[in-house]
N, C-alpha and C. Protein backbone atom coordinates (compact mmCIF):
# COMPACT_ATOMS: atom_id res chain seq x y z
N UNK A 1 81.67 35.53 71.77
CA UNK A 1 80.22 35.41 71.67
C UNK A 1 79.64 35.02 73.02
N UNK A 2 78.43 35.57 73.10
CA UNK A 2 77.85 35.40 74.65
C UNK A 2 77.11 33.72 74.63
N UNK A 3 77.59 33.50 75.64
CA UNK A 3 76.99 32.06 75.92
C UNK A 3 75.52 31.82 76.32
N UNK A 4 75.47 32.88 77.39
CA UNK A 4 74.12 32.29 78.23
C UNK A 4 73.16 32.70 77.53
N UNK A 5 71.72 32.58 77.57
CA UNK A 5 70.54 33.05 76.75
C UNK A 5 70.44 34.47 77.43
N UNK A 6 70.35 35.03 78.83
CA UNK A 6 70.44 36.27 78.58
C UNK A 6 71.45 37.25 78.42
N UNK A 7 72.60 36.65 78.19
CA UNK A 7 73.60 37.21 77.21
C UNK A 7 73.48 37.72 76.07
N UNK A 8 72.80 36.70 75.27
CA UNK A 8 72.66 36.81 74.10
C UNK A 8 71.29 37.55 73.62
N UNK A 9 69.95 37.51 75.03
CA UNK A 9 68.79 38.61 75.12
C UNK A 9 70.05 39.88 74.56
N UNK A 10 70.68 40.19 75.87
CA UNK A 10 71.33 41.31 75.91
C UNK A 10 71.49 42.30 75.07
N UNK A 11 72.46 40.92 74.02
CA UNK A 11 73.40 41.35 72.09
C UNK A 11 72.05 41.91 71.37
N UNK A 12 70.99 41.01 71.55
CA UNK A 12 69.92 41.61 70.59
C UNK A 12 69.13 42.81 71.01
N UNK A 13 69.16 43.01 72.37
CA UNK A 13 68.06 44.17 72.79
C UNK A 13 69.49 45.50 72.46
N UNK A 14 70.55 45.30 72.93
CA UNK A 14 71.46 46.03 72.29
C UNK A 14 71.34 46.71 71.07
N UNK A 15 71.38 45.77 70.10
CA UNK A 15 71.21 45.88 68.56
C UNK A 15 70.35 46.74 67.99
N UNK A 16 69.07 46.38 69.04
CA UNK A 16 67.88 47.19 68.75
C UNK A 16 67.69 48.74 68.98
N UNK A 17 68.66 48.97 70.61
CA UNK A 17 68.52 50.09 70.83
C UNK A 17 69.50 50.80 70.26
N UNK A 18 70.52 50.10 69.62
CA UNK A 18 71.88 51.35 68.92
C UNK A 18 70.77 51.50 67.69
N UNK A 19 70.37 50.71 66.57
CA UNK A 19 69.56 51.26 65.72
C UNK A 19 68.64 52.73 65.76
N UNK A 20 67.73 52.14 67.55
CA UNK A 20 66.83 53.16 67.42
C UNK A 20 67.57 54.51 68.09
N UNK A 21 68.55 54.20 68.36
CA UNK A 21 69.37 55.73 69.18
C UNK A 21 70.07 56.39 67.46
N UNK A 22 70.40 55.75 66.72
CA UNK A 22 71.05 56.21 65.51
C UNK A 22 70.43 56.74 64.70
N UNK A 23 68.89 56.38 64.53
CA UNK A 23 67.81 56.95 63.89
C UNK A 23 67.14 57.84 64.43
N UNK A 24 66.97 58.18 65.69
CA UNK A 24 66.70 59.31 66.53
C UNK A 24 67.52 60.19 66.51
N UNK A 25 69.29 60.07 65.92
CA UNK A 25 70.22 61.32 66.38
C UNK A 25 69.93 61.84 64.86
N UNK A 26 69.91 60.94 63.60
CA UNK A 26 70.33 61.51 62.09
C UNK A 26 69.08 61.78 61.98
N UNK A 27 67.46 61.90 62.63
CA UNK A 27 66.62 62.64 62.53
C UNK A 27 66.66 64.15 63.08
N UNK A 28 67.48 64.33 63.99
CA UNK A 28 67.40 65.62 64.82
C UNK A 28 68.44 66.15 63.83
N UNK A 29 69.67 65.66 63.72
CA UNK A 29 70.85 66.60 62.55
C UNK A 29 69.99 66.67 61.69
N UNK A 30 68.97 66.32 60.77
CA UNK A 30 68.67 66.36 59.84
C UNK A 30 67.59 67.74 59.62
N UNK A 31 66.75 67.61 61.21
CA UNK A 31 65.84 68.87 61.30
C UNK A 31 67.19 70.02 61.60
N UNK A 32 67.82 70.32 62.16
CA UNK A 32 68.48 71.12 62.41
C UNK A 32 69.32 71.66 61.27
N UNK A 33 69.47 71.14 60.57
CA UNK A 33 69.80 71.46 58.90
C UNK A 33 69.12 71.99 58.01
N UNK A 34 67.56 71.48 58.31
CA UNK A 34 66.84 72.56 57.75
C UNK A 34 66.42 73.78 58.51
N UNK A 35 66.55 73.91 59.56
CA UNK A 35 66.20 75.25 59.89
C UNK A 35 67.48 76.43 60.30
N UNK A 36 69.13 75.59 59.58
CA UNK A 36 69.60 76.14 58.92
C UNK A 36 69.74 76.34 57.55
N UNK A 37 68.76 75.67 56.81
CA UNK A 37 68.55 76.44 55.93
C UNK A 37 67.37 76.52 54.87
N UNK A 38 66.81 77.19 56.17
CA UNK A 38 65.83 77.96 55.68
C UNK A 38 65.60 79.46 54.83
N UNK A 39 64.90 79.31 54.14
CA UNK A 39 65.36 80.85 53.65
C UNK A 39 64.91 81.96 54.04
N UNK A 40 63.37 82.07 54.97
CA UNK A 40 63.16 82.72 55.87
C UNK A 40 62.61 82.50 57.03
N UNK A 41 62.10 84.11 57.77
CA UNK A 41 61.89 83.39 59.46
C UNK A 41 60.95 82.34 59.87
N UNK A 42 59.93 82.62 58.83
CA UNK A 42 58.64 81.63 59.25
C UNK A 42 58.86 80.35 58.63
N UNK A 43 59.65 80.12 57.94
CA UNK A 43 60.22 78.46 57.57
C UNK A 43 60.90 78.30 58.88
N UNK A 44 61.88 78.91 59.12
CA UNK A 44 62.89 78.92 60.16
C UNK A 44 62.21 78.39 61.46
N UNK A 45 61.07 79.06 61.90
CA UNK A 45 60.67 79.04 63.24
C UNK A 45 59.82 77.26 63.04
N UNK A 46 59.15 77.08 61.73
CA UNK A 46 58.21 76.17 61.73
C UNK A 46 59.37 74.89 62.20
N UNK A 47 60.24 74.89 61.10
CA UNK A 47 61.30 73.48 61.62
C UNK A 47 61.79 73.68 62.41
N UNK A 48 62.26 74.77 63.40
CA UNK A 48 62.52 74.58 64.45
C UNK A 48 61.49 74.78 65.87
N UNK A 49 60.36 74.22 65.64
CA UNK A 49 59.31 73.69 66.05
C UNK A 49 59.25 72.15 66.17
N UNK A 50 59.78 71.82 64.74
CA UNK A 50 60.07 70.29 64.81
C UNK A 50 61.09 70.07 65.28
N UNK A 51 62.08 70.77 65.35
CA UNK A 51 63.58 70.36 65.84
C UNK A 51 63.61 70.03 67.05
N UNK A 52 62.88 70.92 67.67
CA UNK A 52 62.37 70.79 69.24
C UNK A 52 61.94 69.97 69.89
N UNK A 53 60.66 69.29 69.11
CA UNK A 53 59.57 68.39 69.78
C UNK A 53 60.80 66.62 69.47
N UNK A 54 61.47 67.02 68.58
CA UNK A 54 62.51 65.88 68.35
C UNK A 54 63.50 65.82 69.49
N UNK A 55 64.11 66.79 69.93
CA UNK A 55 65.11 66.83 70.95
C UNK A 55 64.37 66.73 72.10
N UNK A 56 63.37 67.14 72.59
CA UNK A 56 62.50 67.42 73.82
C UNK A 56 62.62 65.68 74.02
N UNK A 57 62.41 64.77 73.15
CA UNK A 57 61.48 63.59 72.76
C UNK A 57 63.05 62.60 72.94
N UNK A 58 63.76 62.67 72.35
CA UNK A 58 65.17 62.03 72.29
C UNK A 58 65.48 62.29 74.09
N UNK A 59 65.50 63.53 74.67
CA UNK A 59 65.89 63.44 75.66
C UNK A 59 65.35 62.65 76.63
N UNK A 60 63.98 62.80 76.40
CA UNK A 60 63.09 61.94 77.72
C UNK A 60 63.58 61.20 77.75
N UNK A 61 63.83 60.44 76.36
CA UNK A 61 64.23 58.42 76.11
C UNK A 61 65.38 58.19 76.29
N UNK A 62 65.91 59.48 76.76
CA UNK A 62 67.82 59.29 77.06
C UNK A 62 68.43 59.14 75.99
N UNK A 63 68.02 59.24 74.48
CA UNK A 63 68.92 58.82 73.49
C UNK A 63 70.09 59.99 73.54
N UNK A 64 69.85 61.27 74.10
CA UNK A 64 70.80 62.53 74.15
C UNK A 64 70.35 62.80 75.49
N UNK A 65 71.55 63.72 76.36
CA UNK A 65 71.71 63.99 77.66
C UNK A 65 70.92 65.31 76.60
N UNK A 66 69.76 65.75 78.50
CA UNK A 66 68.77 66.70 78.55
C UNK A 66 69.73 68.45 78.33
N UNK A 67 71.08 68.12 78.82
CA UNK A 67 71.80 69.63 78.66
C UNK A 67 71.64 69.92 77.42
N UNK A 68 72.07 68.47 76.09
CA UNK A 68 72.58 68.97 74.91
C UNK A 68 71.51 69.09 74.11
N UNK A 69 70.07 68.22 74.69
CA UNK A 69 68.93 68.58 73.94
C UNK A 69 68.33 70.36 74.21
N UNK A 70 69.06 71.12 75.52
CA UNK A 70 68.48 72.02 75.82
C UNK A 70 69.67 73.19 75.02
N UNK A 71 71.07 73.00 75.28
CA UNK A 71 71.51 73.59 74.35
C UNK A 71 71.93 74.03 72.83
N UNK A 72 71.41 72.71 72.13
CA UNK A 72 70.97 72.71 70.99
C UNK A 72 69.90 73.57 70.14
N UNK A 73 68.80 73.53 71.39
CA UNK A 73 67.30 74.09 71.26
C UNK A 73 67.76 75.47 71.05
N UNK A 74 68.37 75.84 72.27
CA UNK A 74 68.74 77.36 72.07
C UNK A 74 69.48 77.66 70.71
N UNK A 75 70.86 77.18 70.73
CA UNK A 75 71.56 77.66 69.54
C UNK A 75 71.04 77.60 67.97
N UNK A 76 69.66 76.64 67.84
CA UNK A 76 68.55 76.93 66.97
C UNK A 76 68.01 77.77 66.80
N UNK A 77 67.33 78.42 68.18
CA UNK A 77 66.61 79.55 68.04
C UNK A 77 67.38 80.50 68.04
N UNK A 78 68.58 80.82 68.22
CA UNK A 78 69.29 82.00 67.93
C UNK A 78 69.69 82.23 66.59
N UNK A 79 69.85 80.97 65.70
CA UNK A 79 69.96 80.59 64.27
C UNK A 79 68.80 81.14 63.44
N UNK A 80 67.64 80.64 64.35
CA UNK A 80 66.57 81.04 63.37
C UNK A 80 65.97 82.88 63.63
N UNK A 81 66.24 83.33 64.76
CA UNK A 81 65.89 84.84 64.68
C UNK A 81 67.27 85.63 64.39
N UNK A 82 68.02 85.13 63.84
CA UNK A 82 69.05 85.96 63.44
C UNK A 82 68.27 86.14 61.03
N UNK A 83 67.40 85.23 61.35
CA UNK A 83 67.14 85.13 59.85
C UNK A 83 65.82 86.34 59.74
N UNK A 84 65.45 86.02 61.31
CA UNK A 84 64.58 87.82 61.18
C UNK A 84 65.20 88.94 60.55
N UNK A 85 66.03 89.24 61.41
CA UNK A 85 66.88 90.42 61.10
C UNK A 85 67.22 90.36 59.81
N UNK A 86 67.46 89.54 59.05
CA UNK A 86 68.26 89.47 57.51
C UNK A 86 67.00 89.81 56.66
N UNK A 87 65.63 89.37 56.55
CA UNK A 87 64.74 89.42 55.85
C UNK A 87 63.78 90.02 56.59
């Protein structure tokens, strides 16, 4: 256990930011789930509208490195216009 008081600042500002990094990642899996599964393109494109402005947003704050928010983005949108073609 940390001794000094800003040790123990530390443990708690810690605490705070694994929370808010954990709730920022199971929000983005969560959009990205629906716009796999969506049942068509214009559902598809709308959540992955949100999927976006979530990853765009996670990255600024560093909760995810900017590559995986950018390669994510893509492999969404290739997810969601492949649902063009089907319907």
């Amino acid at each position: 256990m940390p001794k000094t008081l800003f040790a123990k600042k530390r443990v708690r500002q810690s605490l705070k930011k694994k929370i808010y990094n954990q709730q920022a990642k199971a929000k983005i899996k969560s959009l990205a789930k629906k716009v796999e599964r969506s049942a068509d393109w214009n559902e598809a494109i709308e959540n992955l509208k949100l999927a976006t402005e979530a990853l765009d947003k996670a990255a600024r704050l560093r909760v995810i490195h900017k590559n995986k928010a950018s390669r994510t983005k893509s492999q969404l949108a290739k997810l969601a216009n492949s649902k063009k073609k089907q319907g």
